[in-house]
Protein backbone atom coordinates (compact mmCIF):
# COMPACT_ATOMS: atom_id res chain seq x y z
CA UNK A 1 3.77 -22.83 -1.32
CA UNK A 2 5.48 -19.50 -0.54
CA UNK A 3 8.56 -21.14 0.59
CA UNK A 4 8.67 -21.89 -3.09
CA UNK A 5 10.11 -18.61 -3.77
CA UNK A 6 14.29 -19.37 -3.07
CA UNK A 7 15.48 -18.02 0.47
CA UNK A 8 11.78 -16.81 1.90
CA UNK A 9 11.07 -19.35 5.06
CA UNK A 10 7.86 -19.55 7.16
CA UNK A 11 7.81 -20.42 11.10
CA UNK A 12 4.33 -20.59 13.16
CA UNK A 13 4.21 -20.94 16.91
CA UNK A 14 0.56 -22.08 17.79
CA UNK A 15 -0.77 -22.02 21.13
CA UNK A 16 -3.80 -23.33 22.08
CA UNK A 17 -6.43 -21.13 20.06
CA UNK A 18 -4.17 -18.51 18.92
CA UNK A 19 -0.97 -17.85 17.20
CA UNK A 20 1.83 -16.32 15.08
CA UNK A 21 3.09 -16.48 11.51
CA UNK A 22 6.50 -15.13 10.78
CA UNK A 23 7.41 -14.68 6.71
CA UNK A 24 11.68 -14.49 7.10
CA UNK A 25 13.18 -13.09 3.96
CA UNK A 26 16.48 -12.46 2.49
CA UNK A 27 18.53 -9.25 2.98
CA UNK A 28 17.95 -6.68 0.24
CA UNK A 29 14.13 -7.65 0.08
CA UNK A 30 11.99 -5.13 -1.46
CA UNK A 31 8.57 -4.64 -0.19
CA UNK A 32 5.25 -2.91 -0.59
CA UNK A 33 1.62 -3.08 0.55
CA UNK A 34 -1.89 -2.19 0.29
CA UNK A 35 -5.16 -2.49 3.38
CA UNK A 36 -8.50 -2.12 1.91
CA UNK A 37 -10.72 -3.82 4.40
CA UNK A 38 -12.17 -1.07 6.66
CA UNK A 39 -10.52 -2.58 9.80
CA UNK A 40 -6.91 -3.06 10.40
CA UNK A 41 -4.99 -3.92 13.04
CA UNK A 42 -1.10 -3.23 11.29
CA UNK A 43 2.45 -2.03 12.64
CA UNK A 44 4.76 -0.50 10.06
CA UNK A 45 2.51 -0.51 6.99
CA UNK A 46 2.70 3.50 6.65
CA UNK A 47 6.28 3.04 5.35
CA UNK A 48 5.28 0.17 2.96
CA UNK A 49 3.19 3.00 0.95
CA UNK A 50 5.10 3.68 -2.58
CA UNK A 51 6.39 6.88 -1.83
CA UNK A 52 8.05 6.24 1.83
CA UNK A 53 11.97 6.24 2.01
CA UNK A 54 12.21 2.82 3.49
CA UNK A 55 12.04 -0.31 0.71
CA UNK A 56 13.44 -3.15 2.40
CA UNK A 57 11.42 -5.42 4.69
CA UNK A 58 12.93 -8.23 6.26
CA UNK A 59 10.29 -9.98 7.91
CA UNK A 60 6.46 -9.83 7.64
CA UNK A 61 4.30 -10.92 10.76
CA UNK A 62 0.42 -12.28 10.56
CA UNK A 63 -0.38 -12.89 14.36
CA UNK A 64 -3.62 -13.79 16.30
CA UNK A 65 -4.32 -11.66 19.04
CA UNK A 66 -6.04 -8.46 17.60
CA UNK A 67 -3.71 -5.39 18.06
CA UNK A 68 -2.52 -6.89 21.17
CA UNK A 69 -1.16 -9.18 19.12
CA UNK A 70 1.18 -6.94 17.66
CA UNK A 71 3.59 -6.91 20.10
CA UNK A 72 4.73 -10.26 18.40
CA UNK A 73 6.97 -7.86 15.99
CA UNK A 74 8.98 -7.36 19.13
CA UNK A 75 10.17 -10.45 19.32
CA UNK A 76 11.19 -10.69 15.72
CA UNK A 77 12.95 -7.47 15.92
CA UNK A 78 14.97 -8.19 18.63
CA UNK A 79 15.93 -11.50 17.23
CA UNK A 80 16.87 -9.96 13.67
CA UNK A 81 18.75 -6.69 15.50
CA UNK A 82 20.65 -9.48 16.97
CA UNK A 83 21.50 -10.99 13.73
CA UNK A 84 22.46 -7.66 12.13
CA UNK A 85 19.71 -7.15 10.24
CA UNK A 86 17.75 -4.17 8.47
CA UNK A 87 18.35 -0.80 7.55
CA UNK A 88 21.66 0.73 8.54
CA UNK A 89 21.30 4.08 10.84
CA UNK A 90 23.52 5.94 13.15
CA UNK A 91 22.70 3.73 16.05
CA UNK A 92 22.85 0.52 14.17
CA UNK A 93 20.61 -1.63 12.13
CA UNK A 94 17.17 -1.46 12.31
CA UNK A 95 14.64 -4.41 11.42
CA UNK A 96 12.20 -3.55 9.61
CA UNK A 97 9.10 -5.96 9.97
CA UNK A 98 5.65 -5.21 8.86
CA UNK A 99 2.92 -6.75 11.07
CA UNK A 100 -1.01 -7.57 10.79
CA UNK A 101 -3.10 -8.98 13.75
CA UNK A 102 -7.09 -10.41 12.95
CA UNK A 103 -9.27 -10.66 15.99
CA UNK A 104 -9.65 -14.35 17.52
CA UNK A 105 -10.04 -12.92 21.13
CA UNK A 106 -13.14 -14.59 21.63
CA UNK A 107 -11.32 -18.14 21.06
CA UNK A 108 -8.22 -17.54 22.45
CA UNK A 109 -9.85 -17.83 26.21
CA UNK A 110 -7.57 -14.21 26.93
CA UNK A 111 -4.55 -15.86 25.65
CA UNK A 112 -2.36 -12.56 23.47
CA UNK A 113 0.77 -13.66 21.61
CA UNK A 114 3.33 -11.05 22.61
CA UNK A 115 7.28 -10.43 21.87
CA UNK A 116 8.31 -14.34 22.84
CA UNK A 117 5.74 -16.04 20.78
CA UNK A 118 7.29 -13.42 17.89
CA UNK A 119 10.52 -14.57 18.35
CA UNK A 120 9.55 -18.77 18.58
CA UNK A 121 7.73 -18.46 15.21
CA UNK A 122 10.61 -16.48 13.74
CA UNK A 123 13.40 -18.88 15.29
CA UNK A 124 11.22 -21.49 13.62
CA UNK A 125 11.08 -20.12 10.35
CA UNK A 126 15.33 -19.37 10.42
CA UNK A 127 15.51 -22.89 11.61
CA UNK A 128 13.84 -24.42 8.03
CA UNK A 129 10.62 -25.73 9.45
CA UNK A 130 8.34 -27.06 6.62
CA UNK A 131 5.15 -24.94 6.62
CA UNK A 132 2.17 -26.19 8.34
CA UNK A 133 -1.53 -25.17 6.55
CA UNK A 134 -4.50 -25.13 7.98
CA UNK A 135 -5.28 -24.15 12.22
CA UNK A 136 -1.93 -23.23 12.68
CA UNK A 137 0.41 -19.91 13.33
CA UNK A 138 -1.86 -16.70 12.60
CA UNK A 139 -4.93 -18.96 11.41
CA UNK A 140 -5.31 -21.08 14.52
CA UNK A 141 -8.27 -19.04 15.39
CA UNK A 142 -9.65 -17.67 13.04
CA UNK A 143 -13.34 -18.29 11.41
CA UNK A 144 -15.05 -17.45 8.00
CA UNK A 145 -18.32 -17.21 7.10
CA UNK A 146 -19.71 -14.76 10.04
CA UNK A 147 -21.94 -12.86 6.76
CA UNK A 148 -24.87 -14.62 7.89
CA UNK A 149 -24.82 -14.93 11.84
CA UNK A 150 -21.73 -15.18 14.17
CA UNK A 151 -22.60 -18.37 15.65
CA UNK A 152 -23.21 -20.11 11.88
CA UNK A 153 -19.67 -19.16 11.28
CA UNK A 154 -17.12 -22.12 10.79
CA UNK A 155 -13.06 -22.45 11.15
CA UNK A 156 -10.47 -20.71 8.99
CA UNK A 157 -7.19 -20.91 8.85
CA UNK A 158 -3.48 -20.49 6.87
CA UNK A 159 -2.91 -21.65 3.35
CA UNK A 160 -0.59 -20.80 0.86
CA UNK A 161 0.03 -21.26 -2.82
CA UNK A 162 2.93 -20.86 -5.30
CA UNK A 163 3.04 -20.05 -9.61
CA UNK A 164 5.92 -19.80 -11.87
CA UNK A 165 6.31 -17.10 -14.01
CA UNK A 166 8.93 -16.62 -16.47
CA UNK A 167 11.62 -17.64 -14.75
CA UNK A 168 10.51 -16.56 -11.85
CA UNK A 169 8.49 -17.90 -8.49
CA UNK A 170 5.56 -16.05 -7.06
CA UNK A 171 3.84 -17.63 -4.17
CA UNK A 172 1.32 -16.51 -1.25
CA UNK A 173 0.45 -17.32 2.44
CA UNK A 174 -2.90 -16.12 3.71
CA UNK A 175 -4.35 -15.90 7.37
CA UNK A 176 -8.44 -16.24 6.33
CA UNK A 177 -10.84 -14.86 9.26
CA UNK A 178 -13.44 -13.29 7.01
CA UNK A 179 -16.75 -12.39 7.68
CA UNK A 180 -17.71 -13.95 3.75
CA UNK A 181 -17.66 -17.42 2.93
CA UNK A 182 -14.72 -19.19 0.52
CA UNK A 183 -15.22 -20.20 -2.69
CA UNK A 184 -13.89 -23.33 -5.33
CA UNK A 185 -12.73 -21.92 -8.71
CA UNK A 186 -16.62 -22.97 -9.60
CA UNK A 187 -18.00 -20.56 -7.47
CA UNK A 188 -18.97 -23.51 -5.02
CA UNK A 189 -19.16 -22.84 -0.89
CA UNK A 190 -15.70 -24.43 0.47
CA UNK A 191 -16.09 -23.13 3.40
CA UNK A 192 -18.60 -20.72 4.59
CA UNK A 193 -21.74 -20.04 7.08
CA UNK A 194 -23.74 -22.88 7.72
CA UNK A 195 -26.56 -20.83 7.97
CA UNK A 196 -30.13 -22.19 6.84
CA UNK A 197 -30.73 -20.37 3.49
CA UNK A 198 -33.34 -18.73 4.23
CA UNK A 199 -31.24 -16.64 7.01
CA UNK A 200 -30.17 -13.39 4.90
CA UNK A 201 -27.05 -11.30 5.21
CA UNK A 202 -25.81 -9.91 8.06
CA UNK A 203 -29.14 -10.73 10.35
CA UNK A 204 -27.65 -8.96 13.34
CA UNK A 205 -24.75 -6.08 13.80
CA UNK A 206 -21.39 -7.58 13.23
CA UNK A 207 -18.53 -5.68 15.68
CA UNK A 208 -16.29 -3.72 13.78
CA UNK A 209 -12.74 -5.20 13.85
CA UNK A 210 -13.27 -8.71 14.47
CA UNK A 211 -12.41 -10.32 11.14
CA UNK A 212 -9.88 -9.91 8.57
CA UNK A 213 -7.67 -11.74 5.91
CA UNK A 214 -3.85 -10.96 6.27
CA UNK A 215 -1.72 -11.74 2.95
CA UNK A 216 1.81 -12.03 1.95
CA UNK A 217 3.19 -12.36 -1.57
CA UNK A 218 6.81 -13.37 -2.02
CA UNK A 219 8.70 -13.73 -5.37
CA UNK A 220 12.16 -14.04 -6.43
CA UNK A 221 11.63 -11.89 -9.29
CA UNK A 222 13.79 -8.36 -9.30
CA UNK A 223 10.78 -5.84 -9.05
CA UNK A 224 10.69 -1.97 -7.55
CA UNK A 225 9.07 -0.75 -4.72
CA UNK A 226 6.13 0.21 -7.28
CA UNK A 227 6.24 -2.97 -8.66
CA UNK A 228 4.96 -4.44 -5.33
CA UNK A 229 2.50 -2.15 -4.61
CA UNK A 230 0.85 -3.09 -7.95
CA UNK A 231 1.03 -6.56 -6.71
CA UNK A 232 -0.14 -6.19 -3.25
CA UNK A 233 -3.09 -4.80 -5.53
CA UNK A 234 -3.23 -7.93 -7.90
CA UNK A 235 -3.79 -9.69 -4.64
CA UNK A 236 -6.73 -7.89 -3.17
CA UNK A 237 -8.35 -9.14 -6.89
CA UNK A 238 -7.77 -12.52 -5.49
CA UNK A 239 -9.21 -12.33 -2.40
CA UNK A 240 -12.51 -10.92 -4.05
CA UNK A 241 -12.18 -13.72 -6.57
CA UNK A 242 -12.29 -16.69 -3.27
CA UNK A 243 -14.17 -14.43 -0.60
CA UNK A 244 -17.37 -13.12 -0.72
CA UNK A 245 -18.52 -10.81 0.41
CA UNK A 246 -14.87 -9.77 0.84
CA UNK A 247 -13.51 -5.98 2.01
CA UNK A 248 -15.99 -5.25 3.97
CA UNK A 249 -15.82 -2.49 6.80
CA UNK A 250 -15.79 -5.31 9.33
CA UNK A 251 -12.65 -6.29 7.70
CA UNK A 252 -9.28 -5.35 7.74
CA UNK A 253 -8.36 -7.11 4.89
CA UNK A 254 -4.56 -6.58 3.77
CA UNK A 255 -1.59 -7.84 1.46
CA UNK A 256 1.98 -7.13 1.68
CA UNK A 257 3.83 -8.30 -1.57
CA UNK A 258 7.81 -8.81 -1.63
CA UNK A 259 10.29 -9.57 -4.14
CA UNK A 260 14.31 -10.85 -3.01
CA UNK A 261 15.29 -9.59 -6.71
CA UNK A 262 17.04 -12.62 -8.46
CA UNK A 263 16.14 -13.00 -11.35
CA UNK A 264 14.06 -11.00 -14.09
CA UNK A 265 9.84 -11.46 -15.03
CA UNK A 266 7.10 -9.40 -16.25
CA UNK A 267 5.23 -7.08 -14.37
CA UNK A 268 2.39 -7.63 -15.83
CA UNK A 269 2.33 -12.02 -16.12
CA UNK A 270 3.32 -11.52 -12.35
CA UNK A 271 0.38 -9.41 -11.18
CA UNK A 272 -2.35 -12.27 -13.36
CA UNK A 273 -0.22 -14.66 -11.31
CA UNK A 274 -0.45 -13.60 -8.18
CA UNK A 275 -4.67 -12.91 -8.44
CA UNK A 276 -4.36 -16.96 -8.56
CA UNK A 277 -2.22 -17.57 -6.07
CA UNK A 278 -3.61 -15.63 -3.55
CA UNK A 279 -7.16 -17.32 -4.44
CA UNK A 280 -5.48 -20.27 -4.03
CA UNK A 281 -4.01 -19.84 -0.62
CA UNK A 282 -7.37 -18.79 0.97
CA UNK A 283 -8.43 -22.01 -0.60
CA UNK A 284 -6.34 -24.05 0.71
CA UNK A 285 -6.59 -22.23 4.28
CA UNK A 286 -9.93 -23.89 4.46
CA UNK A 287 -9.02 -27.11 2.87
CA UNK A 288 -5.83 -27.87 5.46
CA UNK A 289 -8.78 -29.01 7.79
């Protein structure tokens, strides 16, 4: 899994039909990102763009909640400004924590994780939990397979996945609430709409912003700011590869790749690596359950 990679730790909180996923990473963790679903719900993913000033992320947040959700990253701020964390300024350190919400308003009864949700799933992740997979954290509500009508749709979830390469460790951790269905290696349904076959795609309007797969890539291996970006790109290649239809413009389909810089890999053998990982994850987000 992605606590695979040495010093990155995961903590959920889970509340009754939505929740919070908090990645905790070492100091001095480069980091990176790419969105190319058509509808995102994000805080701080301008800076993560190549050419921003900023390279170090010390925490990456996939919450429930839609962008109400987002106010999670308060929590986790506050807890790692207490800690001394993230980048130095003239007023003191200042966390920097990318964050990504999907939409499970609709199962969460009104229930929004805010900043103390944020902070339980990021004391739980500094505390060592072992990761949970499946309906938990950030993939407690969500659903896949909404392609072919809402109410054929079935649950998602949170799964991660982990490679070596070289001597490195690349692993992922995916929140799946896509409007495709998942897919085996084989190309078989995993999970997906349950849909007679004769219903075709998208048989009534889907609302904008109400699905979307959030990804995080973590490895140990010493990469630049560049670097990532080309693997937060590798990654979008595997969520087409285990989602389809995947990117759509109901989606706001992201990854966010990292790299604690310990030891040395190839570019390249990372980047084929983490396509498979972050198939895998969204596989295994559907087969927790």
């Amino acid at each position: 899994m992605i606590t695979d990679v040495p010093g990155v730790r995961v903590g959920h909180w889970t509340g009754a039909n939505t929740g919070v996923t908090v990645v905790l990473l070492p100091p001095g963790t480069i980091g990176s990102g790419e969105v190319r679903g058509g509808a995102p719900a994000t805080r701080e993913l301008a800076l993560l763009e190549p050419t921003r000033t900023v390279e170090t992320v010390d925490a990456v947040v996939l919450t429930g909640g839609s962008a109400f959700g987002l106010a999670t990253a308060d929590g986790v701020v506050q807890y790692l400004a207490e800690q001394g964390r993230g980048v130095e300024t003239r007023g003191g350190p200042v966390p920097i924590v990318p964050t990504a919400a999907i939409y499970d308003l609709t199962e969460g009864g009104g229930v929004r994780p805010g900043a103390a949700e944020g902070r339980a799933a990021v004391e739980a992740a500094a505390a060592g939990t072992v990761l949970a997979l499946g309906r938990v954290g950030g993939g407690r509500g969500a659903r896949v397979g909404t392609w072919r009508g809402v109410d054929a749709a079935v649950w998602g979830g949170a799964g991660s996945a982990s490679l070596r390469v070289d001597d490195a460790t690349v692993g992922a951790l995916a929140v799946v609430n896509a409007v495709g269905d998942v897919l085996d290696a084989d190309g078989r349904i995993l999970a997906g709409s349950s849909a007679p076959p004769d219903v075709p795609a998208f048989p009534e309007q889907l609302m904008e912003r109400e699905h979307t797969t959030l990804v995080c890539v973590a490895t140990d291996a010493r990469l630049t700011k560049s670097d990532c970006f080309l693997l937060a790109q590798s990654g979008h290649h595997g969520l087409a590869r285990a989602i389809h239809p995947s990117h759509t413009r109901y989606d706001g389909d992201l990854v966010v790749a990292v790299a604690t810089g310990v030891v040395d890999a190839s570019v390249d053998r990372l980047r084929i690596a983490v396509t498979d990982v972050v198939a895998e994850s969204v596989r295994a987000a559907v087969r927790a359950d």
